[in-house]
PDB file of N, CA and C in Angstrom:
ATOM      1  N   UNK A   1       7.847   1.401  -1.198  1.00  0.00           N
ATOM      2  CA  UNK A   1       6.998   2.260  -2.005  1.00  0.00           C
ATOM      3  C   UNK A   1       5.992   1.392  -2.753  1.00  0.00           C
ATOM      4  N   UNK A   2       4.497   1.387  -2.347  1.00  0.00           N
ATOM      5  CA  UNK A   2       3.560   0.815  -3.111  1.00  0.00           C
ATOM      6  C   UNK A   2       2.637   1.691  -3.821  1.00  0.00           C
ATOM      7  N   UNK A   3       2.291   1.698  -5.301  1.00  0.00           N
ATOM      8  CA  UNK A   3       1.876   2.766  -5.601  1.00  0.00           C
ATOM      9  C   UNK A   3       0.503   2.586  -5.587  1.00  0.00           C
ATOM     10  N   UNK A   4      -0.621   3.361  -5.373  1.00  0.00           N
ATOM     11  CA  UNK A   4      -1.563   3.052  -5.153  1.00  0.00           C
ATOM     12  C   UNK A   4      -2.750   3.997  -6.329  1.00  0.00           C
ATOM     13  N   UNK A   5      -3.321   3.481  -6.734  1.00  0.00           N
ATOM     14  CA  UNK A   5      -4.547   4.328  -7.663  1.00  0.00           C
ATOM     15  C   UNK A   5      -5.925   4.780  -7.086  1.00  0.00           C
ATOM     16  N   UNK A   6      -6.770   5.230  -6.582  1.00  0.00           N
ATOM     17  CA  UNK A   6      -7.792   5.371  -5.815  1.00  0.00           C
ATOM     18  C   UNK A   6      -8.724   6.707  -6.650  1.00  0.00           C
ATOM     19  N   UNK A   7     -10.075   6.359  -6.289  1.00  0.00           N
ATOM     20  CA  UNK A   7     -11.179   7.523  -6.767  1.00  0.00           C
ATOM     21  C   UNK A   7     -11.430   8.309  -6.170  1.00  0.00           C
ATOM     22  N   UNK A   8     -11.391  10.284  -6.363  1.00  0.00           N
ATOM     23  CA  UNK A   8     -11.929  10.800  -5.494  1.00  0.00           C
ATOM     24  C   UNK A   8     -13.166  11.498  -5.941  1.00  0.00           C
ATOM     25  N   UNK A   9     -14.183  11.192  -5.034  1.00  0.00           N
ATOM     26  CA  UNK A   9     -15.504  12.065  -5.425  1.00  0.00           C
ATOM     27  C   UNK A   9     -15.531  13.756  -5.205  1.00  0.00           C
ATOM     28  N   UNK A  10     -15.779  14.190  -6.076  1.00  0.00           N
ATOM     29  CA  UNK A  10     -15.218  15.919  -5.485  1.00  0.00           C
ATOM     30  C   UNK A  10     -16.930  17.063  -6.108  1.00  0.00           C
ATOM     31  N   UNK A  11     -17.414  16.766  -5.001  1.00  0.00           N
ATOM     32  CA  UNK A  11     -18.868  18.066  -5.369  1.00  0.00           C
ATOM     33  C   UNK A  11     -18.365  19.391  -5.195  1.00  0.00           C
ATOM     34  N   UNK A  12     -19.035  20.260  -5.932  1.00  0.00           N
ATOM     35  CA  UNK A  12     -19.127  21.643  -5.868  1.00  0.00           C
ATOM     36  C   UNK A  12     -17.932  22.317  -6.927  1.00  0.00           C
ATOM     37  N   UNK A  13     -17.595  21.302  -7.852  1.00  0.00           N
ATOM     38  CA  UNK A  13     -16.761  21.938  -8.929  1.00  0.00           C
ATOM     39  C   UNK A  13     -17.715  22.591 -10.044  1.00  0.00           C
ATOM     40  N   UNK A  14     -17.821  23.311 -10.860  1.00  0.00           N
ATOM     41  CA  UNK A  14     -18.646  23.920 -11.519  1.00  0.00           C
ATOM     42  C   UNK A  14     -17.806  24.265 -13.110  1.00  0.00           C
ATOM     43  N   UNK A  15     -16.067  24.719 -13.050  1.00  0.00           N
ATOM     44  CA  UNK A  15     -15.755  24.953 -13.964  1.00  0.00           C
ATOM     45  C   UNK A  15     -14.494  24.939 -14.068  1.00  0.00           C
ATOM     46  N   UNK A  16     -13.385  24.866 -15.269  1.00  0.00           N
ATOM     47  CA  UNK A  16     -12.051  24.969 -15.366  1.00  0.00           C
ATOM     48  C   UNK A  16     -11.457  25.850 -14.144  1.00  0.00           C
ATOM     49  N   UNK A  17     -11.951  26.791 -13.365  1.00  0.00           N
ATOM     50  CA  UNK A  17     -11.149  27.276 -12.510  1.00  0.00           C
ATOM     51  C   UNK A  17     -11.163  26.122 -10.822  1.00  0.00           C
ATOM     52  N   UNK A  18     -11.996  25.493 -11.440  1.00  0.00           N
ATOM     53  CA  UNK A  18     -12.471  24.212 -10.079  1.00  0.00           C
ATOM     54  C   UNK A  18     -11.319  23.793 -10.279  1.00  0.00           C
ATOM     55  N   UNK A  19     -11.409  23.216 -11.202  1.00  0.00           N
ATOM     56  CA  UNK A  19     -10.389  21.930 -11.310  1.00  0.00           C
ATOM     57  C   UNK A  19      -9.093  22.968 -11.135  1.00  0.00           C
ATOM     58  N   UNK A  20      -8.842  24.254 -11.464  1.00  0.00           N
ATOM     59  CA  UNK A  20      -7.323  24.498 -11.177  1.00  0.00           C
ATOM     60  C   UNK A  20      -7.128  24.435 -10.163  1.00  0.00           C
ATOM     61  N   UNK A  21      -8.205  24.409  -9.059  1.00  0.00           N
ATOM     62  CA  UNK A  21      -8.397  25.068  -7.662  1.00  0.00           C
ATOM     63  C   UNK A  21      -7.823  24.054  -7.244  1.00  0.00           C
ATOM     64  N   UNK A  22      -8.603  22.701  -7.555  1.00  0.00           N
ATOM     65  CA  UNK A  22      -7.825  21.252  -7.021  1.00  0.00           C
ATOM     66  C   UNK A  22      -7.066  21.072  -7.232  1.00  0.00           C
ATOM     67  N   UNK A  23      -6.329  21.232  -8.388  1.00  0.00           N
ATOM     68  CA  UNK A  23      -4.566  21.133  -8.532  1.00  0.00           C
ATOM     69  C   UNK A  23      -3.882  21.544  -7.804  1.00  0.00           C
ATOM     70  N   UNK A  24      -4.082  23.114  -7.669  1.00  0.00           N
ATOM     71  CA  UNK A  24      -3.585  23.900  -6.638  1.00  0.00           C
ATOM     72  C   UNK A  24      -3.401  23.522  -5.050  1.00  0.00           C
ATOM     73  N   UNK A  25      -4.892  23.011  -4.669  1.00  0.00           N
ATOM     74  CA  UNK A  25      -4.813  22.704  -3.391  1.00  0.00           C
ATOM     75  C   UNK A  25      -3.906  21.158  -3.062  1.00  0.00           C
ATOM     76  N   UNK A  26      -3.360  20.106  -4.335  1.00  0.00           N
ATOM     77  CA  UNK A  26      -2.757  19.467  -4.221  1.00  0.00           C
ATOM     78  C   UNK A  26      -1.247  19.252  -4.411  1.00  0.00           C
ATOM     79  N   UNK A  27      -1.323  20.693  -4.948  1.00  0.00           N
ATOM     80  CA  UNK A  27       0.364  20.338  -5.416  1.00  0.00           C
ATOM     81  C   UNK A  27       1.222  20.008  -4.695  1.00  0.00           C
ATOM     82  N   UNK A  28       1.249  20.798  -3.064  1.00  0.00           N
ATOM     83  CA  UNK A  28       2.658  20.407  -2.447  1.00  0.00           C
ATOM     84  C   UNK A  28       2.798  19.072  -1.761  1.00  0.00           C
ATOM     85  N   UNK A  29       1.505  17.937  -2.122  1.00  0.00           N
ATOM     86  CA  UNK A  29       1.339  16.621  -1.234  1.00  0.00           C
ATOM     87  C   UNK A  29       2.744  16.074  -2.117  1.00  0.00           C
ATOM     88  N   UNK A  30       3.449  15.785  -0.821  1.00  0.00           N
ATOM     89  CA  UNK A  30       4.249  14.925  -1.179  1.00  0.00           C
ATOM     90  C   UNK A  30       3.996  13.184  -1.333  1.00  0.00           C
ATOM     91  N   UNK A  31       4.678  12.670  -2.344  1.00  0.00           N
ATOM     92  CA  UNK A  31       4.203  11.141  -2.901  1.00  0.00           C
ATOM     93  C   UNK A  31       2.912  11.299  -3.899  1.00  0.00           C
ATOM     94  N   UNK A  32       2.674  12.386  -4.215  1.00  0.00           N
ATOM     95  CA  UNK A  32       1.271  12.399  -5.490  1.00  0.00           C
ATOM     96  C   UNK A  32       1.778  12.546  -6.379  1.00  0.00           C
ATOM     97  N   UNK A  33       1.410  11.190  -7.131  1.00  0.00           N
ATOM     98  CA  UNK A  33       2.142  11.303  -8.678  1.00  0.00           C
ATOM     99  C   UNK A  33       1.718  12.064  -9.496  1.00  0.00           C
ATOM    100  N   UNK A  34       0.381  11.673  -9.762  1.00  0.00           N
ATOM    101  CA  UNK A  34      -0.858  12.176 -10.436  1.00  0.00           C
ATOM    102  C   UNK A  34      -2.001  12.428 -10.232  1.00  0.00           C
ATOM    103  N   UNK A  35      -2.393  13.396 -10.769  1.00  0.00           N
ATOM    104  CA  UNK A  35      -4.089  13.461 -10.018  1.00  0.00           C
ATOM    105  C   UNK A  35      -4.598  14.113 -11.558  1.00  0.00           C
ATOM    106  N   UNK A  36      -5.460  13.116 -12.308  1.00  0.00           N
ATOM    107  CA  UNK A  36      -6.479  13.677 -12.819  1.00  0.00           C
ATOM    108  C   UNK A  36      -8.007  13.934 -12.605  1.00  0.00           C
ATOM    109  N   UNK A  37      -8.295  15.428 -13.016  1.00  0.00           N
ATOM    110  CA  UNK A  37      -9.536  15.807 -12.735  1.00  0.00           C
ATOM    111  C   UNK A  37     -10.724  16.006 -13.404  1.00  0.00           C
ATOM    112  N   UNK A  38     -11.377  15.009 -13.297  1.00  0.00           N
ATOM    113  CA  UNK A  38     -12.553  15.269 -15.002  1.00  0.00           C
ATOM    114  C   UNK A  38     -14.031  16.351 -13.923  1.00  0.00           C
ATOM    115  N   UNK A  39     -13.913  17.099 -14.545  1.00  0.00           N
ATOM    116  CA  UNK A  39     -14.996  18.020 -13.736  1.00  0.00           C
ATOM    117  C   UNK A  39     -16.531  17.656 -14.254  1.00  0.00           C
ATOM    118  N   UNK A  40     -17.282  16.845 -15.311  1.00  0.00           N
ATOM    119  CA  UNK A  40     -17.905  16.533 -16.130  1.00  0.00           C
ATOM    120  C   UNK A  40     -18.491  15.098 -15.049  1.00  0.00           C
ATOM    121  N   UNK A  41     -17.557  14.395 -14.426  1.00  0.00           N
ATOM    122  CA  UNK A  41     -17.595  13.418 -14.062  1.00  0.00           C
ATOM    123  C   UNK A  41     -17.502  13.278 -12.182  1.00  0.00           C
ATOM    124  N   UNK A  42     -17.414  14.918 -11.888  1.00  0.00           N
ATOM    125  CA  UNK A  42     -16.830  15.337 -10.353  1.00  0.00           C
ATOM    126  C   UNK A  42     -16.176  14.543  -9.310  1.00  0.00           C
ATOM    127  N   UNK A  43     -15.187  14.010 -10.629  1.00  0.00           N
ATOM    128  CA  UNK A  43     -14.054  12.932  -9.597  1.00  0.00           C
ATOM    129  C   UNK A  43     -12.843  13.747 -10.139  1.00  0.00           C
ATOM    130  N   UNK A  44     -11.878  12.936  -9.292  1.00  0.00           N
ATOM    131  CA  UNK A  44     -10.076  12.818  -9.693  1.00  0.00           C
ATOM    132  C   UNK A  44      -9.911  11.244  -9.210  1.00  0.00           C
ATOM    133  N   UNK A  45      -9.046  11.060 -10.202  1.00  0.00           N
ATOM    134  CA  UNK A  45      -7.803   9.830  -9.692  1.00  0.00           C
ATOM    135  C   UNK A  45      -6.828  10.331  -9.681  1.00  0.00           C
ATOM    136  N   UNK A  46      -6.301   9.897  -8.540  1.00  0.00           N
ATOM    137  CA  UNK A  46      -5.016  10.108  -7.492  1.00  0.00           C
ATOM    138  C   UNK A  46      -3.971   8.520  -7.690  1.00  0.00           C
ATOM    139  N   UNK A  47      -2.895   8.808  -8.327  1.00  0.00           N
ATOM    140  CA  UNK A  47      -1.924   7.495  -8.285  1.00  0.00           C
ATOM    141  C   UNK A  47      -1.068   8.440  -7.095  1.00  0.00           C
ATOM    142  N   UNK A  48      -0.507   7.436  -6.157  1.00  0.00           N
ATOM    143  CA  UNK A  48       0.348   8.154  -5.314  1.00  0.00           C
ATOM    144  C   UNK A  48       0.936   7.046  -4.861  1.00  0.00           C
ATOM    145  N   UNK A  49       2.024   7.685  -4.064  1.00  0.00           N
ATOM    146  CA  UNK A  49       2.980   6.525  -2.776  1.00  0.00           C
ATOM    147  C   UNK A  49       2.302   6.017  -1.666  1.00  0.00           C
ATOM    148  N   UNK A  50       2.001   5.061  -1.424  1.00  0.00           N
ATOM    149  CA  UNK A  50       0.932   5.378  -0.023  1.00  0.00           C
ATOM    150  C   UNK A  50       2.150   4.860   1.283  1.00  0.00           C
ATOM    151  N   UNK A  51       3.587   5.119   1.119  1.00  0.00           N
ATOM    152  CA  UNK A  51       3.971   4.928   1.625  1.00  0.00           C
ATOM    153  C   UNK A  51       4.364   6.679   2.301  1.00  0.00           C
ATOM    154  N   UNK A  52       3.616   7.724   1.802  1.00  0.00           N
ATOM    155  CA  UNK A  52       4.074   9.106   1.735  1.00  0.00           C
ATOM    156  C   UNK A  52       2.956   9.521   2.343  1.00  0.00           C
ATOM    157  N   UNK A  53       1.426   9.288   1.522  1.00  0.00           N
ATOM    158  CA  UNK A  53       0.191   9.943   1.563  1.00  0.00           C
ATOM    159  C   UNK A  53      -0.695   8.669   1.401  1.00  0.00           C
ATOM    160  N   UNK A  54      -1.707   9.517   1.319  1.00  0.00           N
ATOM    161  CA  UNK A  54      -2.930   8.401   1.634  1.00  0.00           C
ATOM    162  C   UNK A  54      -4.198   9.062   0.453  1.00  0.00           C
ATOM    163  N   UNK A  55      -5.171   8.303   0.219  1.00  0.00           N
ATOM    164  CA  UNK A  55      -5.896   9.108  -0.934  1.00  0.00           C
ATOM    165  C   UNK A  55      -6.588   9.791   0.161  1.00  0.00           C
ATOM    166  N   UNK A  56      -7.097   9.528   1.705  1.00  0.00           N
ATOM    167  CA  UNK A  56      -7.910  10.492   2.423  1.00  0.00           C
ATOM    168  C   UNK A  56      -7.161  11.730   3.041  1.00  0.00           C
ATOM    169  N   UNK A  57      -5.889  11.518   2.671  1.00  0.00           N
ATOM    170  CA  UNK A  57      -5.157  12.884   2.776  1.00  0.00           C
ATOM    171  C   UNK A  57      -5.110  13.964   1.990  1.00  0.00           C
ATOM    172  N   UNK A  58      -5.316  13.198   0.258  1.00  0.00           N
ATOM    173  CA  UNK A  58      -5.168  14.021  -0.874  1.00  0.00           C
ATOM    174  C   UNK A  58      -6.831  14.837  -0.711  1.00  0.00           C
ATOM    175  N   UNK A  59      -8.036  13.653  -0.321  1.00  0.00           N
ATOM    176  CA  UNK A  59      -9.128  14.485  -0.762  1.00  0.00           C
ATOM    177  C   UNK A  59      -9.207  15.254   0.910  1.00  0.00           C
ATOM    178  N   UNK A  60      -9.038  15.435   1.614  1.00  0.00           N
ATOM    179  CA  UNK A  60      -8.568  16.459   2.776  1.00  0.00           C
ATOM    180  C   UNK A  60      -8.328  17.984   2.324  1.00  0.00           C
ATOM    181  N   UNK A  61      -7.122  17.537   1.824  1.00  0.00           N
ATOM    182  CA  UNK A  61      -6.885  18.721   0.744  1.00  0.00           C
ATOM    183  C   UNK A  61      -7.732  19.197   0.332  1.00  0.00           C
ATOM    184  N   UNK A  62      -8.438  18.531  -1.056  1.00  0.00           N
ATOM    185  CA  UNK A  62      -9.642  19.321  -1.638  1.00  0.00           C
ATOM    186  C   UNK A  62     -10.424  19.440  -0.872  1.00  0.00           C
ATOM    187  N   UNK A  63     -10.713  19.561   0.111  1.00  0.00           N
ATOM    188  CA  UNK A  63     -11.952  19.422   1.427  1.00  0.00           C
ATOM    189  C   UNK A  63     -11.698  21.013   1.605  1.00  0.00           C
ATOM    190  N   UNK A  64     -10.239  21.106   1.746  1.00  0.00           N
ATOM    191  CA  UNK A  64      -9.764  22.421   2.523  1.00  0.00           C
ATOM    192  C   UNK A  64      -9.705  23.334   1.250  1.00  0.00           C
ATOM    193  N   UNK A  65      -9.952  23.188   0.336  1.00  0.00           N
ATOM    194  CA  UNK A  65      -9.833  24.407  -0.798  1.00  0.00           C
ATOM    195  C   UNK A  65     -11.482  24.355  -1.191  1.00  0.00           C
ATOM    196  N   UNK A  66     -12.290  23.908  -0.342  1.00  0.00           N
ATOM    197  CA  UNK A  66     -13.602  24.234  -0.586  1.00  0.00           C
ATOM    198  C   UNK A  66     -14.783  23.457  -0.966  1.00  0.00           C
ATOM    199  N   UNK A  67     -14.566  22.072  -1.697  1.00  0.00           N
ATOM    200  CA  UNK A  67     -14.697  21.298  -2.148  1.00  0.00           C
ATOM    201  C   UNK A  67     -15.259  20.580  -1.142  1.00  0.00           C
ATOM    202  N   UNK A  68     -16.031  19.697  -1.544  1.00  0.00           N
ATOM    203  CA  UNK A  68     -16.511  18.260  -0.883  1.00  0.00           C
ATOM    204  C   UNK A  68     -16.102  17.071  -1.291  1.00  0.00           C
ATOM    205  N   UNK A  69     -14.953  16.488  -0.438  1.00  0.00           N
ATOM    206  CA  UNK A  69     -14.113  15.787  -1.528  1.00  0.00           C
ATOM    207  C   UNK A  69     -14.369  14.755  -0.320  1.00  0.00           C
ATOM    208  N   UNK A  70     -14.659  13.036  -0.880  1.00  0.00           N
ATOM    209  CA  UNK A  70     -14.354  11.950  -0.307  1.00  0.00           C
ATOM    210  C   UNK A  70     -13.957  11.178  -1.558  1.00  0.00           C
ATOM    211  N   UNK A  71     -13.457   9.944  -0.475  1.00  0.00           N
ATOM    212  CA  UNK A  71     -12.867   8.460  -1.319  1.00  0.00           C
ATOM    213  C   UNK A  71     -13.680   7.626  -1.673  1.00  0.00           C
ATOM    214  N   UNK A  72     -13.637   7.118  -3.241  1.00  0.00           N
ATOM    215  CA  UNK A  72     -14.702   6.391  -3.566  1.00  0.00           C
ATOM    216  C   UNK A  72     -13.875   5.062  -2.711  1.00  0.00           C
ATOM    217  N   UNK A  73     -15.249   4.293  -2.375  1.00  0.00           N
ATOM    218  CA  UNK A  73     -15.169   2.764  -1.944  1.00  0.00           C
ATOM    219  C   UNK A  73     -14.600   2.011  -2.506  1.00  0.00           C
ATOM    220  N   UNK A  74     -13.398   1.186  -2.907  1.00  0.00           N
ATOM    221  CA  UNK A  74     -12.241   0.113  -3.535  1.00  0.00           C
ATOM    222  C   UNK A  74     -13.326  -0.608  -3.547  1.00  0.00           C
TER     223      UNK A  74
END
């Protein structure tokens, strides 16, 4: 288990129901520790297992709940 921290860029959030939206669309990833979402800033950080998930799995997710979600560059 290596835990990993990574940036996700997330366009097309607009308001508190965005960001629930992304929670939502992340909850059942298994190995996601945390994901905070600053909508002000149209990212999340994702700490996770990357022995479970991957951060291009987590922003996948938000991809699929509507969002334009990629990985910022390490």
């Amino acid at each position: 288990m290596t835990d990993q921290t990574r940036i996700i860029h997330i366009d097309g959030m607009t308001c508190g129901g965005c960001v629930a939206s992304v929670h939502t669309a992340t909850a059942e990833i298994d190995g996601l520790h945390t994901l905070t979402v600053e909508l002000s800033d149209n990212q999340a950080t994702a700490t996770f297992d990357d022995a479970q998930t991957s951060a291009e799995a987590i922003a996948e997710a938000i991809s699929d709940a509507g969002f334009d979600a990629r990985v910022a560059n390490s």
